[in-house]
N, C-alpha and C. Protein backbone atom coordinates (compact mmCIF):
# COMPACT_ATOMS: atom_id res chain seq x y z
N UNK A 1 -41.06 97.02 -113.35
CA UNK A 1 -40.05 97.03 -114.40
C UNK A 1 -39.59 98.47 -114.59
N UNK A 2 -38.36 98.40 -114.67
CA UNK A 2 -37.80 99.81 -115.02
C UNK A 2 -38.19 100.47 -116.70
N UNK A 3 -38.13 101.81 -116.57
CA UNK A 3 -38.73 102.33 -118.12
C UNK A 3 -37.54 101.90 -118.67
N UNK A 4 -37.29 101.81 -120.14
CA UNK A 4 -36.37 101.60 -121.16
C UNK A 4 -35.24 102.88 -121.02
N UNK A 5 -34.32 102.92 -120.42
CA UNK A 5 -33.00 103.93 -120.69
C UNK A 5 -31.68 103.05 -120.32
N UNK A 6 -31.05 103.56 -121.24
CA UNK A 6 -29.95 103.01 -121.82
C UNK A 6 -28.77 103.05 -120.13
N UNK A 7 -28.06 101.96 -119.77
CA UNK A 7 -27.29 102.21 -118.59
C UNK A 7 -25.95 103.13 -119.10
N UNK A 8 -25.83 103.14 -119.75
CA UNK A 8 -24.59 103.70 -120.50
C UNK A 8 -24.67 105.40 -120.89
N UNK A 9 -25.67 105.95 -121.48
CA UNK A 9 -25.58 107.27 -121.96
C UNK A 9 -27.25 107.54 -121.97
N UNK A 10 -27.97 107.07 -120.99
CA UNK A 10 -29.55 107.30 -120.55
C UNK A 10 -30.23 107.69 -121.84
N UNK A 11 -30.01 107.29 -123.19
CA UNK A 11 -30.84 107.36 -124.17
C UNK A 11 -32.27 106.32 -124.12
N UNK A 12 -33.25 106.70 -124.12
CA UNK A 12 -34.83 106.41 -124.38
C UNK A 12 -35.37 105.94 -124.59
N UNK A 13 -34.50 106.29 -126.59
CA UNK A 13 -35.08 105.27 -127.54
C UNK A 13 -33.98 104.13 -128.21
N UNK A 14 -35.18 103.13 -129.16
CA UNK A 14 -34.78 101.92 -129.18
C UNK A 14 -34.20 101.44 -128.66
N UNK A 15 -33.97 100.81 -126.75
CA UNK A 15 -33.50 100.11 -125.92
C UNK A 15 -34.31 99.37 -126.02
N UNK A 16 -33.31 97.59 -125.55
CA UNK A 16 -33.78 96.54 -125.16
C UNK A 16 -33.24 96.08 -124.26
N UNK A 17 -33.40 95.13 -123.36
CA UNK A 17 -32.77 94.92 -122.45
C UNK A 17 -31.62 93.82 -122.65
N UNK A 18 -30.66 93.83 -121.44
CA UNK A 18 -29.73 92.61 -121.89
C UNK A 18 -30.02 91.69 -120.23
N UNK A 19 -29.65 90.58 -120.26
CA UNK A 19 -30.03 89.70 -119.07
C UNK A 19 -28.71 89.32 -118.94
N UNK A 20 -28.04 89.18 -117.76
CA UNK A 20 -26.64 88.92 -116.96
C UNK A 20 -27.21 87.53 -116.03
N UNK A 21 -26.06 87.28 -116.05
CA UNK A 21 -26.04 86.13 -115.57
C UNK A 21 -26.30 86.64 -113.79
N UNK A 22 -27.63 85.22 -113.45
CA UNK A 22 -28.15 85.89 -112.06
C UNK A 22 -26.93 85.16 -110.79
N UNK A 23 -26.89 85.88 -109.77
CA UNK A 23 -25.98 85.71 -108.88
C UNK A 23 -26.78 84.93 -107.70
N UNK A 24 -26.06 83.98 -106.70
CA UNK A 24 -26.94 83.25 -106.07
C UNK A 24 -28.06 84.09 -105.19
N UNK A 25 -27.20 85.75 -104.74
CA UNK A 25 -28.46 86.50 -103.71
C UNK A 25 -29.49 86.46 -104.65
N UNK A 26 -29.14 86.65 -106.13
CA UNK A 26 -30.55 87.34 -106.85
C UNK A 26 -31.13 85.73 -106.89
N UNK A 27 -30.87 84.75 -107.61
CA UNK A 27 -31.35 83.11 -107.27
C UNK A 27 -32.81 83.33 -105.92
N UNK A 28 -31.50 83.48 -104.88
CA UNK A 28 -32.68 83.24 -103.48
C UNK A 28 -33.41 84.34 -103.23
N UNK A 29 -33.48 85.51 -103.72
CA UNK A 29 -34.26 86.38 -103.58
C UNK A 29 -35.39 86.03 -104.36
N UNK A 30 -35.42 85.75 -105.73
CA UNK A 30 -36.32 85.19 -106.47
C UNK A 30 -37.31 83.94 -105.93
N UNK A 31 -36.56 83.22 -105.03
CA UNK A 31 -37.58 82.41 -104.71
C UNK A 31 -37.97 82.44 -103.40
N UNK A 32 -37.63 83.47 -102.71
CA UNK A 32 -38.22 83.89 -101.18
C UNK A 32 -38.89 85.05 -101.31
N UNK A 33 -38.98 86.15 -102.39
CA UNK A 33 -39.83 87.22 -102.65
C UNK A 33 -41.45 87.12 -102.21
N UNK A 34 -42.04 87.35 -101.85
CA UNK A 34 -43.46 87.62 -101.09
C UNK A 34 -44.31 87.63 -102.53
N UNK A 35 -45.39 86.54 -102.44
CA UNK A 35 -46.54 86.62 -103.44
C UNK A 35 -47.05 88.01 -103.69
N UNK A 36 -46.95 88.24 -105.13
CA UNK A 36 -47.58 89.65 -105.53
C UNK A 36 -46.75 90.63 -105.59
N UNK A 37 -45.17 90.09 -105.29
CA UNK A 37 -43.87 91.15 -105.42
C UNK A 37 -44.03 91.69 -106.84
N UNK A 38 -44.01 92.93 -107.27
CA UNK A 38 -43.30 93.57 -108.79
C UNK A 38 -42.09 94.02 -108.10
N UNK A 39 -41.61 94.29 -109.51
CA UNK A 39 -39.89 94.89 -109.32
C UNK A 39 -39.15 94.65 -110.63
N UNK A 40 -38.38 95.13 -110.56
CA UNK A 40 -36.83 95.36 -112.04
C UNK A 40 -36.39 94.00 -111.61
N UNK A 41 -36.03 92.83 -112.39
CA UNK A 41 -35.22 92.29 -112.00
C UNK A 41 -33.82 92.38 -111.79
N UNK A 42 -33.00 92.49 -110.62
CA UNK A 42 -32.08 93.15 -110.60
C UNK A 42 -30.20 92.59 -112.00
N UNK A 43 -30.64 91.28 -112.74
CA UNK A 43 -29.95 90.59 -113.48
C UNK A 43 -30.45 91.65 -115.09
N UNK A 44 -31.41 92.27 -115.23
CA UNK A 44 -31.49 92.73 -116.10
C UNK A 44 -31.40 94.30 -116.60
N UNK A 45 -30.86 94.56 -117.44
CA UNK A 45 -30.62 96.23 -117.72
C UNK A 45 -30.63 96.47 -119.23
N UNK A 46 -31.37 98.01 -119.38
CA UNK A 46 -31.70 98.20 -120.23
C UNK A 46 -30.10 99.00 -120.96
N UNK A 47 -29.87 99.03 -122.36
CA UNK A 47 -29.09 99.25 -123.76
C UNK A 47 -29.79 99.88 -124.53
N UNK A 48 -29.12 100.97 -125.16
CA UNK A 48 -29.61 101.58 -126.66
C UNK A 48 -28.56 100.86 -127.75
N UNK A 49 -29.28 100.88 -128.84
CA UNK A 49 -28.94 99.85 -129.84
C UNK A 49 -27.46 100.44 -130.04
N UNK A 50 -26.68 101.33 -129.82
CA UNK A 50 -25.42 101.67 -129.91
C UNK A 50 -24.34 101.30 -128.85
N UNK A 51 -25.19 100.77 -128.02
CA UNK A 51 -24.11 99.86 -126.53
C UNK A 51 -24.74 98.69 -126.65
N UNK A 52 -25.73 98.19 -127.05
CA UNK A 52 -26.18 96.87 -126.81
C UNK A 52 -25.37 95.49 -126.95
N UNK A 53 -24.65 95.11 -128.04
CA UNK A 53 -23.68 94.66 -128.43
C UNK A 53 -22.53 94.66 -127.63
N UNK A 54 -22.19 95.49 -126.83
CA UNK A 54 -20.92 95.64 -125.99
C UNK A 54 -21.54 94.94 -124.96
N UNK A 55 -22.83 95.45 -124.28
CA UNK A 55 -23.04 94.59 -123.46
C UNK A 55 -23.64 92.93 -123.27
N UNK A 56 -24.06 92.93 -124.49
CA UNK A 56 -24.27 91.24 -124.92
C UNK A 56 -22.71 90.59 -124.38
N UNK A 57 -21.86 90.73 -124.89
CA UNK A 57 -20.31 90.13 -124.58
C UNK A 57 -20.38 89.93 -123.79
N UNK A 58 -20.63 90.32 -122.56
CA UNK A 58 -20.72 90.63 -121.01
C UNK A 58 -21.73 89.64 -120.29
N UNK A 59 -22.52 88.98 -121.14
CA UNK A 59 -24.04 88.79 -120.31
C UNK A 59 -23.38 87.79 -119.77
N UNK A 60 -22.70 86.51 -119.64
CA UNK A 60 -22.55 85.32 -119.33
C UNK A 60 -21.85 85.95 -118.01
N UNK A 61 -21.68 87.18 -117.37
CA UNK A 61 -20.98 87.55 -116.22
C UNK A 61 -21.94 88.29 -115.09
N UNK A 62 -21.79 88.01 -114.20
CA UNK A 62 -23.04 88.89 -113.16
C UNK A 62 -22.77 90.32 -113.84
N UNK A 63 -23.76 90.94 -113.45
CA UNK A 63 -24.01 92.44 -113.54
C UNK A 63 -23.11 93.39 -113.40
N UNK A 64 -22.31 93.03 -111.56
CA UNK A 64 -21.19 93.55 -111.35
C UNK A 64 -20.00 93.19 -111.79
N UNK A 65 -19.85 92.26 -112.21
CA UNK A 65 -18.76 91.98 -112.91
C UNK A 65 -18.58 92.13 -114.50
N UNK A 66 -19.64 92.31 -114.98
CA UNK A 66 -19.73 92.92 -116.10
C UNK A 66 -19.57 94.31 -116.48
N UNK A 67 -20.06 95.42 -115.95
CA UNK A 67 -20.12 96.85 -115.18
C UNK A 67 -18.54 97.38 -115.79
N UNK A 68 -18.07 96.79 -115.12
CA UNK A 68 -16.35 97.47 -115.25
C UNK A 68 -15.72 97.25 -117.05
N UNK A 69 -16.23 96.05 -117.37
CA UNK A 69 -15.31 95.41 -118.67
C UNK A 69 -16.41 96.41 -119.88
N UNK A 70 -17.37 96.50 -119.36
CA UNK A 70 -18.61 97.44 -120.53
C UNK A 70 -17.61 98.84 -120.23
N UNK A 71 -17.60 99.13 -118.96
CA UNK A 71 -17.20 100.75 -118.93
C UNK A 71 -15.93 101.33 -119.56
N UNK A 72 -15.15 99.94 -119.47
CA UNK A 72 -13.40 100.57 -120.12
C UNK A 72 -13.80 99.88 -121.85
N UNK A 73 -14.61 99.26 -122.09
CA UNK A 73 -14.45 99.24 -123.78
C UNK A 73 -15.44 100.86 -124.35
N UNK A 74 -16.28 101.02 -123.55
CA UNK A 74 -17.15 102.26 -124.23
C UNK A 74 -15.95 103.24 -124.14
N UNK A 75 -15.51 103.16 -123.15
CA UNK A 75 -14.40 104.67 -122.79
C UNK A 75 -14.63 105.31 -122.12
């Protein structure tokens, strides 16, 4: 799992994560991954409580397609 920093302005504290909607590679990666795999899931990214909300709006969209619509509302 990745440490808690914000994708937006790499702040630290109080991040939580937001979960995006998973894409079919991430789907079949998940279920062909090798017993005893760790890792970040790649559908999830961490927010500080001052972007979090922007990126909630977003979650129902893959990651990358979310990415762009977070970046032009922050500015």
């Amino acid at each position: 799992m990745m440490p808690p920093m914000c994708k937006i302005c790499g702040i630290t504290e109080h991040c939580d994560i937001v979960s995006f909607k998973k894409t079919k590679e991430q789907e079949d990666f998940e279920k062909s991954r090798p017993k005893g795999w760790t890792g970040h899931p790649a559908n999830l990214v961490w927010f500080c409580e001052k972007h979090i909300k922007i990126a909630e709006k977003y979650s129902n969209l893959g990651k990358e397609e979310a990415w762009p619509k977070i970046q032009k509302e922050v500015g």
